[in-house]
N, C-alpha and C. Protein backbone atom coordinates (compact mmCIF):
# COMPACT_ATOMS: atom_id res chain seq x y z
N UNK A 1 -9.63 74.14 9.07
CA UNK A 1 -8.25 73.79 9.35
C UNK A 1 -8.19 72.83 10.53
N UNK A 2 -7.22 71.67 10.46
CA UNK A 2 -6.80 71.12 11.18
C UNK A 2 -5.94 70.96 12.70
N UNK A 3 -6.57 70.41 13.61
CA UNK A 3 -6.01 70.87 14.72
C UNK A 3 -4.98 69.81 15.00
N UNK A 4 -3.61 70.46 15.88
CA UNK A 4 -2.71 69.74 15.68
C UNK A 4 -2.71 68.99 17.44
N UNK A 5 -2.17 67.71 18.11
CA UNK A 5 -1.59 68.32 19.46
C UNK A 5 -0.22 67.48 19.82
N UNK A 6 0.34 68.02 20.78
CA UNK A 6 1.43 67.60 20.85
C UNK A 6 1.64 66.11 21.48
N UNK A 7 2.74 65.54 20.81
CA UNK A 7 2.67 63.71 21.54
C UNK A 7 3.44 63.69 22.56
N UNK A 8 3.75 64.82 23.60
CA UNK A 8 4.67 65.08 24.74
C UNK A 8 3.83 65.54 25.87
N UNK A 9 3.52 66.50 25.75
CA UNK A 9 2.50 67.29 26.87
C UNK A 9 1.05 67.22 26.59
N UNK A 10 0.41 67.18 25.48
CA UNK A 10 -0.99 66.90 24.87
C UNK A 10 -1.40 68.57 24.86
N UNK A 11 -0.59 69.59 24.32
CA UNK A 11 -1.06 70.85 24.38
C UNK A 11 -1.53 70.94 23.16
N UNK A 12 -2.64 71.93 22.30
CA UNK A 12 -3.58 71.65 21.81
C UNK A 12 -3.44 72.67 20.80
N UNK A 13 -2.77 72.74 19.05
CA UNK A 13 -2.74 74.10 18.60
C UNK A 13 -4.03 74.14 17.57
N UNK A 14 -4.89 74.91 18.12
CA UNK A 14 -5.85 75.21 16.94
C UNK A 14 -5.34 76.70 15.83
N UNK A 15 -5.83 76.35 14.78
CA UNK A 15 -5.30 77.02 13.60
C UNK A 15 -5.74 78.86 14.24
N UNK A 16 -7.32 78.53 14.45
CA UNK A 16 -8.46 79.74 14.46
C UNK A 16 -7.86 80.57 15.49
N UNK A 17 -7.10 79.94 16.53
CA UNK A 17 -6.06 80.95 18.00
C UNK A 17 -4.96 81.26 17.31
N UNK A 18 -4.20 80.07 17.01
CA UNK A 18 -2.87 80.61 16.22
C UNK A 18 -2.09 80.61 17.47
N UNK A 19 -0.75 81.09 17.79
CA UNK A 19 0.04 80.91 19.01
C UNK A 19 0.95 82.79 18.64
N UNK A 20 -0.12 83.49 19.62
CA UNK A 20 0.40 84.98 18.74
C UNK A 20 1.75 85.59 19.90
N UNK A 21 1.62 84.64 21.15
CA UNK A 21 2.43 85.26 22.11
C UNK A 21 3.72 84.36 21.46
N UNK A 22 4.09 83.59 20.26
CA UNK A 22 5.28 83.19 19.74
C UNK A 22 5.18 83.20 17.94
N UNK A 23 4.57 84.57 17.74
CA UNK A 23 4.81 85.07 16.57
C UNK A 23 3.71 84.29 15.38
N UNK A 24 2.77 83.29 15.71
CA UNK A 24 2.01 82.76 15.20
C UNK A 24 0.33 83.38 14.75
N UNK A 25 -0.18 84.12 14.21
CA UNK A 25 -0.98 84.91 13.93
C UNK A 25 -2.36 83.65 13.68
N UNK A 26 -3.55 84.22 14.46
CA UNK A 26 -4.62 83.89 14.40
C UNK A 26 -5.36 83.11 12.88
N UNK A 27 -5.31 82.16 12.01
CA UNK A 27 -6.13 81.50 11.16
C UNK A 27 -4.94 80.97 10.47
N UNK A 28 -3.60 80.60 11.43
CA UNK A 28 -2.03 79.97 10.39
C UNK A 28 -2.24 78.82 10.49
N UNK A 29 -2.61 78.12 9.37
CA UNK A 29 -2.19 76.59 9.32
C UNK A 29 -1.28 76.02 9.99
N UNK A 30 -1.44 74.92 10.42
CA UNK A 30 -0.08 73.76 11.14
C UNK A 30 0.80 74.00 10.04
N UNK A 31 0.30 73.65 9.15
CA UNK A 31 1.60 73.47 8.24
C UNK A 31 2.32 74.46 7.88
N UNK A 32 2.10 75.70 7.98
CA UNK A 32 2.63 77.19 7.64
C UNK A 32 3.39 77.56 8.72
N UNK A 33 3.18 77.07 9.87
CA UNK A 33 3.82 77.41 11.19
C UNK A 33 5.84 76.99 10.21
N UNK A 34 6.18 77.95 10.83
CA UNK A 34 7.84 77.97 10.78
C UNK A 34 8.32 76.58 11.32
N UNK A 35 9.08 75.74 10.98
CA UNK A 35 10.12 74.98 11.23
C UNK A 35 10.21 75.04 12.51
N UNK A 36 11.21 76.19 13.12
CA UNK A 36 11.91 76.41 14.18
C UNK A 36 10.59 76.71 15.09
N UNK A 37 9.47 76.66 15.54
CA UNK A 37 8.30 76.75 16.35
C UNK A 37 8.35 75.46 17.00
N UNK A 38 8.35 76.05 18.67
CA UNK A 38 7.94 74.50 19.17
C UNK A 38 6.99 75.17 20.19
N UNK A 39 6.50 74.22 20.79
CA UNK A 39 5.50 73.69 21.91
C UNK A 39 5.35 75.18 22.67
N UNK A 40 4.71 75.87 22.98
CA UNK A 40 4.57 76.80 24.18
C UNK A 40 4.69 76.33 24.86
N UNK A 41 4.20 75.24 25.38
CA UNK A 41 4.04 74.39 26.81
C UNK A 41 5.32 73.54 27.61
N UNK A 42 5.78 72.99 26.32
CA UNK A 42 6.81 71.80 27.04
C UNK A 42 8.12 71.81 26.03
N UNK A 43 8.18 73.07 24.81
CA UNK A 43 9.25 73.17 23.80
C UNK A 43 9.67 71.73 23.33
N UNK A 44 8.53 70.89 23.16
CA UNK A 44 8.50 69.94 22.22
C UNK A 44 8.92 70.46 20.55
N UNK A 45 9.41 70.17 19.69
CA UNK A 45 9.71 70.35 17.96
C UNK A 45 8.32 69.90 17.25
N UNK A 46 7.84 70.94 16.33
CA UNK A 46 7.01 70.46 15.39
C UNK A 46 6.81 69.18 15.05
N UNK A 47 7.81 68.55 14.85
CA UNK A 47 7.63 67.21 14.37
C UNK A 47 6.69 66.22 15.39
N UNK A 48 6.66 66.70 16.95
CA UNK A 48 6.67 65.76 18.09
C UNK A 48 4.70 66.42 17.37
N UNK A 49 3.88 66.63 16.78
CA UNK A 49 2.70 67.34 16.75
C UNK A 49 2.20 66.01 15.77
N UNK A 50 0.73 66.03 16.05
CA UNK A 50 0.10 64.92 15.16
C UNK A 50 -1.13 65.37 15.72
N UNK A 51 -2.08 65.20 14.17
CA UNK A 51 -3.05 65.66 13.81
C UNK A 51 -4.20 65.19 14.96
N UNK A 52 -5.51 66.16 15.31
CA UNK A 52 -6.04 65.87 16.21
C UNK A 52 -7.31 64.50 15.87
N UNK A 53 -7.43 63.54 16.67
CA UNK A 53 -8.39 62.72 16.13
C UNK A 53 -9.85 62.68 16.42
């Protein structure tokens, strides 16, 4: 799975951590992540996320 990071703060979501302290469970795809999920870091919107290079 693909790692995503953010184009605001450069915070870093890998699939294999998952984001569990905002309801995101350990091996969730970027793309499975909910809509309404933003940034832990800087509450950037999903959309502001692009694939890691």
């Amino acid at each position: 799975m693909e790692k995503y990071v953010c184009g605001v703060c450069g915070y870093e979501y890998d699939p294999e951590v998952g984001d569990p302290e905002n309801g995101v469970d350990p091996g969730t795809a970027f793309e499975d992540i909910p809509e309404d999920w933003v940034c832990p870091v800087c509450g950037a919107e999903k959309e502001e996320f692009e694939p890691e290079e």
